[in-house]
C-alpha atoms as a PDB file:
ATOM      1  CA  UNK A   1      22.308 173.953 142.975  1.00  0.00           C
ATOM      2  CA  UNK A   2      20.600 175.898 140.339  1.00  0.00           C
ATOM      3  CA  UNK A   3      21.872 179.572 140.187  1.00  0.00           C
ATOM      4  CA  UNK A   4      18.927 180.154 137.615  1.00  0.00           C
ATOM      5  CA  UNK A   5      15.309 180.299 137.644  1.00  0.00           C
ATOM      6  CA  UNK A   6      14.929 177.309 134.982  1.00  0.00           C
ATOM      7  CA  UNK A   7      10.967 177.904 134.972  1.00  0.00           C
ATOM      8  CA  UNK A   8      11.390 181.496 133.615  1.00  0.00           C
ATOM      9  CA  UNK A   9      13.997 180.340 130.710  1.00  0.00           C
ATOM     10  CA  UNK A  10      11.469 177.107 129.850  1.00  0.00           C
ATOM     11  CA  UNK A  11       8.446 179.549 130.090  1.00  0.00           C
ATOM     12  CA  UNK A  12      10.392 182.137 127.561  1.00  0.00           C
ATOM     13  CA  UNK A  13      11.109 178.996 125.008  1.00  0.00           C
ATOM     14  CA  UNK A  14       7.412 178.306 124.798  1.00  0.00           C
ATOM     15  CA  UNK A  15       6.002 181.345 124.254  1.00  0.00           C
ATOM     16  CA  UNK A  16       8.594 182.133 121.564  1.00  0.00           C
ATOM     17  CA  UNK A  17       8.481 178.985 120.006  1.00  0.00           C
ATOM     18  CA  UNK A  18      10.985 177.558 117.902  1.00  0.00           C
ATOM     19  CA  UNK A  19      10.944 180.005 115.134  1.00  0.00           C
ATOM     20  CA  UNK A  20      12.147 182.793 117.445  1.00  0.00           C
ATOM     21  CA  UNK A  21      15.604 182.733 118.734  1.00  0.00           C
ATOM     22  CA  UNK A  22      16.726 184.077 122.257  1.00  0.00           C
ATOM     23  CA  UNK A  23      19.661 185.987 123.600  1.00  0.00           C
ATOM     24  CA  UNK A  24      20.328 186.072 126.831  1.00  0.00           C
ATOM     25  CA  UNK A  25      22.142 189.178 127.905  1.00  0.00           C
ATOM     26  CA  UNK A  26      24.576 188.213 130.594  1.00  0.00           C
ATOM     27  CA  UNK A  27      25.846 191.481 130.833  1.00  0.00           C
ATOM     28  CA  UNK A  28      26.911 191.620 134.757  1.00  0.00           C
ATOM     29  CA  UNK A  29      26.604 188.186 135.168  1.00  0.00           C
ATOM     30  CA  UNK A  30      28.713 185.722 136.119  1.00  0.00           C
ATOM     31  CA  UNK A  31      30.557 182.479 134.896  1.00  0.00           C
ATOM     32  CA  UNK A  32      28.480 180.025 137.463  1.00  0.00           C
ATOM     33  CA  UNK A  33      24.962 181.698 135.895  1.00  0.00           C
ATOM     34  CA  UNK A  34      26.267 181.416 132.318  1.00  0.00           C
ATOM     35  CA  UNK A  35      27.493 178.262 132.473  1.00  0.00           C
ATOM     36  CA  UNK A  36      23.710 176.898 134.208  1.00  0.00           C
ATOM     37  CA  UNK A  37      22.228 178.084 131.115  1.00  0.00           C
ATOM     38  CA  UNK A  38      24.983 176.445 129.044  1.00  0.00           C
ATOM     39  CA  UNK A  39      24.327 173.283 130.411  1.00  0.00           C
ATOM     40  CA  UNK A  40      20.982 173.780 129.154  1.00  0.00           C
ATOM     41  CA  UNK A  41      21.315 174.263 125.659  1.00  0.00           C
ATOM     42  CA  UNK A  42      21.719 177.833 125.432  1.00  0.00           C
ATOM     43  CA  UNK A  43      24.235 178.687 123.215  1.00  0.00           C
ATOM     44  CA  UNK A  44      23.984 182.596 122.370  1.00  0.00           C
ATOM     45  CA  UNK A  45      24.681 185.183 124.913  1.00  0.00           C
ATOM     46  CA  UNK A  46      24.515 189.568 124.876  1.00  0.00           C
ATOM     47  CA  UNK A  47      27.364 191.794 126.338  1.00  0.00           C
ATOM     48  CA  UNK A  48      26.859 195.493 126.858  1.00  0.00           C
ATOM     49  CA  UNK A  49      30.847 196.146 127.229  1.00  0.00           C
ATOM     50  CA  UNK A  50      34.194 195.062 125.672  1.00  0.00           C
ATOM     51  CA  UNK A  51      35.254 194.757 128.792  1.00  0.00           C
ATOM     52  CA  UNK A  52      33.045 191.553 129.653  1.00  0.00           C
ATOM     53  CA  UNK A  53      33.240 190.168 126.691  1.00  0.00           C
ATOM     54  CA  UNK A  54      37.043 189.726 127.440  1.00  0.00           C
ATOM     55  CA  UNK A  55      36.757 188.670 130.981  1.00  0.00           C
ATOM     56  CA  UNK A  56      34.647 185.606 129.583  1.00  0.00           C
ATOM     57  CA  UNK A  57      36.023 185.098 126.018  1.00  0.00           C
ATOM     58  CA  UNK A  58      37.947 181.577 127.785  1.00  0.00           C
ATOM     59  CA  UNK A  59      34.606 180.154 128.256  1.00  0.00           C
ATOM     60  CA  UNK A  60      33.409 177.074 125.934  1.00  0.00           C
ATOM     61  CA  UNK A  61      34.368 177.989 122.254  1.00  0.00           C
ATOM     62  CA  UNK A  62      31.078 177.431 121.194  1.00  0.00           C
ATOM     63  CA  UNK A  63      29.375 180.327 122.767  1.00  0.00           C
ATOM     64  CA  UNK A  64      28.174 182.897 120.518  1.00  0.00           C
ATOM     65  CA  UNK A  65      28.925 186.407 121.980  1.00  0.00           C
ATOM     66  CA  UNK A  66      26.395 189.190 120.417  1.00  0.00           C
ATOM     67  CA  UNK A  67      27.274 192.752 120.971  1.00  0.00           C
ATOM     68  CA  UNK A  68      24.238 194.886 121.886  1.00  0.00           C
ATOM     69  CA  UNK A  69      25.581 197.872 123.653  1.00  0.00           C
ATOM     70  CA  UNK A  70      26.869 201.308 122.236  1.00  0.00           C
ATOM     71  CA  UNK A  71      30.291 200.169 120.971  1.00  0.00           C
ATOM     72  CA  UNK A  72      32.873 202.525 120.880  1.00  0.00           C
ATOM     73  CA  UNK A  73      35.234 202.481 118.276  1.00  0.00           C
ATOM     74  CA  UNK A  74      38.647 201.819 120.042  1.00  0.00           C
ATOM     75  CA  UNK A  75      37.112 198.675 121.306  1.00  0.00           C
ATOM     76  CA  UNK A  76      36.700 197.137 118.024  1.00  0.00           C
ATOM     77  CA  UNK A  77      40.042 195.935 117.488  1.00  0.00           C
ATOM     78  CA  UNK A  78      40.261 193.855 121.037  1.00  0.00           C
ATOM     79  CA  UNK A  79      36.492 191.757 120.897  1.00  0.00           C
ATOM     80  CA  UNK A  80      36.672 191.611 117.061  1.00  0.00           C
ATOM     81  CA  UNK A  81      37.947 188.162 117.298  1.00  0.00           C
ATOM     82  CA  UNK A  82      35.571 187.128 120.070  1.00  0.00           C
ATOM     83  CA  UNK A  83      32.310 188.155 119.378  1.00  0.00           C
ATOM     84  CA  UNK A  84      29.768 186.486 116.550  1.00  0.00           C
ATOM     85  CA  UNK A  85      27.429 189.582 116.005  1.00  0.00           C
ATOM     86  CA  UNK A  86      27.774 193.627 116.624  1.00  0.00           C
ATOM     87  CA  UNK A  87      23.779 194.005 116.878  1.00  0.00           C
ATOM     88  CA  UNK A  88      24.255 197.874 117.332  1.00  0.00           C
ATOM     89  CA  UNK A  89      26.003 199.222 114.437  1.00  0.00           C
ATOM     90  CA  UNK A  90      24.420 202.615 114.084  1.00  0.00           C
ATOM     91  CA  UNK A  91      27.314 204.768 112.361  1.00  0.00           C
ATOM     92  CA  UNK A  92      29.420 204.763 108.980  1.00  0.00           C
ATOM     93  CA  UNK A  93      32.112 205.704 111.622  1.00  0.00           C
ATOM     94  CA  UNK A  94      31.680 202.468 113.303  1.00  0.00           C
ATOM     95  CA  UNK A  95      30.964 200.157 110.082  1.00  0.00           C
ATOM     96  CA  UNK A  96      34.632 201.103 108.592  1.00  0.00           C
ATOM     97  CA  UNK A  97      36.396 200.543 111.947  1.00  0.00           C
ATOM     98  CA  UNK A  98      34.848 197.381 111.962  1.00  0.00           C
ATOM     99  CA  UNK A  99      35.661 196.659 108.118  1.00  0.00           C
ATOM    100  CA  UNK A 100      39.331 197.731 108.527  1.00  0.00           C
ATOM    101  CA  UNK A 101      39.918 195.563 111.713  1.00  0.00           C
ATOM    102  CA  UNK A 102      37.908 192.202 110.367  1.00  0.00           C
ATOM    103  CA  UNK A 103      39.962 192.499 106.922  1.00  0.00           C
ATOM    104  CA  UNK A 104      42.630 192.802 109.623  1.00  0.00           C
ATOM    105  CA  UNK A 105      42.024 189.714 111.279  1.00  0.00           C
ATOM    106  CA  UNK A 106      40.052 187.715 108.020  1.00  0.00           C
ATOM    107  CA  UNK A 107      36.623 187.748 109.631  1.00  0.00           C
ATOM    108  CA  UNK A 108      33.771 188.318 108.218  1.00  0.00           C
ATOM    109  CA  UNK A 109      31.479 190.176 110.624  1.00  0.00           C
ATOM    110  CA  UNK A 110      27.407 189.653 111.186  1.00  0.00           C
ATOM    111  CA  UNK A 111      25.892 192.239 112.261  1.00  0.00           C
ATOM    112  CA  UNK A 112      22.507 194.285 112.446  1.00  0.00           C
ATOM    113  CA  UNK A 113      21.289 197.683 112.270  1.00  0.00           C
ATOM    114  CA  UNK A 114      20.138 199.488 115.123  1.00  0.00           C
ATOM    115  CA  UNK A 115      16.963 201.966 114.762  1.00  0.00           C
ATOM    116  CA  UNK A 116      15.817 204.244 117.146  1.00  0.00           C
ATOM    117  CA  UNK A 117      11.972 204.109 116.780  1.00  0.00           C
ATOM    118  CA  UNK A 118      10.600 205.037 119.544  1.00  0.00           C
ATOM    119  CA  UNK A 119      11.264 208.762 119.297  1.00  0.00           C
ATOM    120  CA  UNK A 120       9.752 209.981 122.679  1.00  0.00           C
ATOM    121  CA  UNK A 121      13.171 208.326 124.420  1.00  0.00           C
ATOM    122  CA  UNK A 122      15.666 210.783 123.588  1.00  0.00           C
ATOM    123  CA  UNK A 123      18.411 208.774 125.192  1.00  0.00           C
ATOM    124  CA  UNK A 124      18.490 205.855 123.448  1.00  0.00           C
ATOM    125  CA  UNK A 125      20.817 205.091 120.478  1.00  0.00           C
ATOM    126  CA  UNK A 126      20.409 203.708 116.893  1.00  0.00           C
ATOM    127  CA  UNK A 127      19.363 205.383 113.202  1.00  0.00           C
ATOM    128  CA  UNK A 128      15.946 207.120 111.855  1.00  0.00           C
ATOM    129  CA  UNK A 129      13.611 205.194 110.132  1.00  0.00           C
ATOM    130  CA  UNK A 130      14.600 207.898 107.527  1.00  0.00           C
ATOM    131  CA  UNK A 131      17.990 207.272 107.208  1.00  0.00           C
ATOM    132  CA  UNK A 132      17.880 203.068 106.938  1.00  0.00           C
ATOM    133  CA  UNK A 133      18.288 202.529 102.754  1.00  0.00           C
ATOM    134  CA  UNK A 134      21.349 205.017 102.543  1.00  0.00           C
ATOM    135  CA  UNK A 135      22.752 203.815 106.232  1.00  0.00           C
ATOM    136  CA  UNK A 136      22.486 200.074 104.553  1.00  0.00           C
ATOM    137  CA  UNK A 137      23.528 200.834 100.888  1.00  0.00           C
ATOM    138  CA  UNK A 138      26.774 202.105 102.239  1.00  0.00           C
ATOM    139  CA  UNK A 139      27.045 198.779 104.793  1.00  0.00           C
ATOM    140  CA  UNK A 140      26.307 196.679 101.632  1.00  0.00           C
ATOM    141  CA  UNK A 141      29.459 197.963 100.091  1.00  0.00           C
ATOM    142  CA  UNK A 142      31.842 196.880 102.821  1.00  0.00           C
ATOM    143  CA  UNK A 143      33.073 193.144 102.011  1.00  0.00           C
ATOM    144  CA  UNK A 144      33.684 192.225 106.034  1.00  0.00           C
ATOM    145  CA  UNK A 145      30.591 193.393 107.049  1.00  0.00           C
ATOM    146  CA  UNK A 146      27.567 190.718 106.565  1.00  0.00           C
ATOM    147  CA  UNK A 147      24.737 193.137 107.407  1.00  0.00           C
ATOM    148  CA  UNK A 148      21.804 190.050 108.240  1.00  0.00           C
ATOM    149  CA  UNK A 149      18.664 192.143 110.074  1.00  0.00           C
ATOM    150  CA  UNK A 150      17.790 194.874 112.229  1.00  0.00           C
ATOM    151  CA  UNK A 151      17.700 195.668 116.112  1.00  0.00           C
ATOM    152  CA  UNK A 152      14.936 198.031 118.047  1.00  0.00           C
ATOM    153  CA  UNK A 153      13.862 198.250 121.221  1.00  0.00           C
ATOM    154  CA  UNK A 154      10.487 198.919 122.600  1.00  0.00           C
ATOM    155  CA  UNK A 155       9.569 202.109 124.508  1.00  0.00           C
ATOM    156  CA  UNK A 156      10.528 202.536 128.255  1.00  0.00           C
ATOM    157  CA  UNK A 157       6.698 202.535 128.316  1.00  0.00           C
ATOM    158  CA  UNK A 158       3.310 200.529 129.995  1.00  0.00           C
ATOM    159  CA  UNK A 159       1.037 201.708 127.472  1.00  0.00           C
ATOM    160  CA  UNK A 160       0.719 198.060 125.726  1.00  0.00           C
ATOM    161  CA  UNK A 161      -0.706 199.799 122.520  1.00  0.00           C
ATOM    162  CA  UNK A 162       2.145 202.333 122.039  1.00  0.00           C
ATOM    163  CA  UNK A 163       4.314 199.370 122.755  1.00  0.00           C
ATOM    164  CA  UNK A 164       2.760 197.227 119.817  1.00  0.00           C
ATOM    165  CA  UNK A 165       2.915 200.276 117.800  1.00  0.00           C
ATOM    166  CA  UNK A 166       6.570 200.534 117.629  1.00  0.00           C
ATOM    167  CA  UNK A 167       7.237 196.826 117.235  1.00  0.00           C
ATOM    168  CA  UNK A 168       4.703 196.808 114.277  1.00  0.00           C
ATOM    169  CA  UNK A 169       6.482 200.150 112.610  1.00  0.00           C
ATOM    170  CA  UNK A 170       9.810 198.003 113.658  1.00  0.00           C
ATOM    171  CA  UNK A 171       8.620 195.088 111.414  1.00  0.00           C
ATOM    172  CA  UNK A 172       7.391 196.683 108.608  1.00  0.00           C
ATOM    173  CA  UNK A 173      10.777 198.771 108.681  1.00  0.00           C
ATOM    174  CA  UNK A 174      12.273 195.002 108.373  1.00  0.00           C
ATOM    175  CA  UNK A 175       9.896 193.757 105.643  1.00  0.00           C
ATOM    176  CA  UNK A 176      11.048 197.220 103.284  1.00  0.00           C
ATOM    177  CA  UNK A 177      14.051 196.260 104.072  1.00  0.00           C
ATOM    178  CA  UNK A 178      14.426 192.698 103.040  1.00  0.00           C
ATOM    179  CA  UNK A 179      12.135 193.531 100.495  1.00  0.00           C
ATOM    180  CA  UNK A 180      15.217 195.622  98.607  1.00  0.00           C
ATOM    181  CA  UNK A 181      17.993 193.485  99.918  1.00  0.00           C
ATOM    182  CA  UNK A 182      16.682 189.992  99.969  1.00  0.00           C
ATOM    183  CA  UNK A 183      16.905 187.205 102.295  1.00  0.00           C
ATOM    184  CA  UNK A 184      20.115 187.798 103.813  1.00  0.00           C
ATOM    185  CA  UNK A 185      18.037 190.216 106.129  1.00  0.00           C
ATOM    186  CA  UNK A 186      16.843 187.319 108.154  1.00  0.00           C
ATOM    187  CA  UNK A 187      16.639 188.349 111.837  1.00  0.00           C
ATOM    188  CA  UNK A 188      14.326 190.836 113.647  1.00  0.00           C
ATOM    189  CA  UNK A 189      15.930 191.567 117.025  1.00  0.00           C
ATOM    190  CA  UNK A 190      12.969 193.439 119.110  1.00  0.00           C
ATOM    191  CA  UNK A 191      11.925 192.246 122.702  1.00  0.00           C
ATOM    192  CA  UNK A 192      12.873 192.111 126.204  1.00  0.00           C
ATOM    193  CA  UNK A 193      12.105 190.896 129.627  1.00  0.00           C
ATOM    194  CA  UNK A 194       9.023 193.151 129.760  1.00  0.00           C
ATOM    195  CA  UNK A 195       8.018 193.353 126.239  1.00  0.00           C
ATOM    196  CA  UNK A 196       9.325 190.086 124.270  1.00  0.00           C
ATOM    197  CA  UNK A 197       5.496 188.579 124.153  1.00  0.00           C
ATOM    198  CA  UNK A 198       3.844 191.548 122.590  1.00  0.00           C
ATOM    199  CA  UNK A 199       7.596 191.824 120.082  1.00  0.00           C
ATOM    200  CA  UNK A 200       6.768 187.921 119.420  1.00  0.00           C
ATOM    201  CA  UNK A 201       3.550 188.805 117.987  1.00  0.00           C
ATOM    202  CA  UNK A 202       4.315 191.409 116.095  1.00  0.00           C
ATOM    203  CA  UNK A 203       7.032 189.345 114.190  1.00  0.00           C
ATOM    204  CA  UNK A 204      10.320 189.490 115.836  1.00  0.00           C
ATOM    205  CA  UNK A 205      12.754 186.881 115.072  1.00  0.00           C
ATOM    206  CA  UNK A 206      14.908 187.447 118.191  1.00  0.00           C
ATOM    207  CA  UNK A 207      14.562 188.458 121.744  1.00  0.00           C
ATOM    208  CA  UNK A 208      16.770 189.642 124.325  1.00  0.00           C
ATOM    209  CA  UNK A 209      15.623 188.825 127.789  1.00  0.00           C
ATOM    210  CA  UNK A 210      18.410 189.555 130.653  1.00  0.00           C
ATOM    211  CA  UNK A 211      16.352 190.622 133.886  1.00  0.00           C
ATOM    212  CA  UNK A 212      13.215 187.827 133.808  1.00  0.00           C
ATOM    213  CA  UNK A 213      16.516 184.796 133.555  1.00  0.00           C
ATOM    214  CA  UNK A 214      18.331 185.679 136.458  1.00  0.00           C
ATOM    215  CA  UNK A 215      17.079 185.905 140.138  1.00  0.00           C
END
């Protein structure tokens, strides 16, 4: 028996096409509902915490784990190994604990930026738009950090236009970006369960849809 609403996750690959890849965050979920989506195709999964990201590191080796929460700093050390992608590095602090403990381990670690555009939601995490060339110059400078993109999310908003606003000051953030750095910056995380269509338009290169894949 399906423990996943197939339609939703076939509706979600045609509107984003196949120029737009998708994370599913299967943060809470468990090993039945990640392995239905496996069995799909789906390779590339979110986690919010360390802690479930260890739980399910013993799952198929060729799941790619992205990290898309806040990540504290003492967790670095134990998912390091496990996890393809920190997509919410928002701190020097955080970039040289990563550095130290992937030169640790010989790893080379992807990763993305995480901007916090939509200023009206004053608890959400990530870097100014101000602050992005002298965050990344000093990111460029650390040898097991691969910096490849940016992440933002939308604001916890129905106003369709303000929504569209963000996600178009979101790319052209990107497009300055890889402008300066070249094509390494390749991925333009910005979507989710309610928003991903009007993020697709706009240009994003990735969504992450949790809530619309699972009943």
């Amino acid at each position: 028996m399906n423990t996943i609403p197939v339609d939703h996750y076939n509706e979600v690959k045609t509107t984003i096409g196949p120029d737009v890849s998708l994370l599913v965050v299967s943060k809470t979920r468990s090993e039945e509902e990640i392995m239905a989506y496996y069995a799909l195709g789906q390779r590339c999964f979110g986690e919010n915490h360390a802690q479930e990201i260890l739980a399910k590191k013993d799952l198929p080796a060729d799941i790619e784990w992205h990290f898309i929460g806040h990540l504290q700093r003492n967790k670095v050390r134990s998912i390091a190994p496990y996890v393809s992608m920190v997509e919410s590095l928002d701190n020097l602090p955080l970039a040289k604990v990563i550095e130290k403990e992937c030169a640790r381990i010989g790893k080379v670690m992807p990763c993305l930026a995480e901007f916090h555009l939509a200023v009206q939601d004053e608890n959400k995490t990530g870097l100014a738009e101000e602050d992005a060339f002298a965050f990344i110059d000093e990111i460029m400078k650390l040898p097991h950090i691969h910096l490849e993109g940016i992440m933002a999310m939308g604001p916890h908003t129905e106003d369709e236009e303000e929504i569209r606003r963000i996600f178009l000051q979101g790319k052209e953030l990107f497009d300055r970006i890889r402008e300066k750095y070249g094509d390494q910056i390749r991925i333009l995380s910005m979507g989710m369960s309610d928003d991903y269509r009007i993020a697709v338009e706009c240009g994003s290169t990735q969504v992450r849809i949790g809530s619309y894949l699972f009943y």
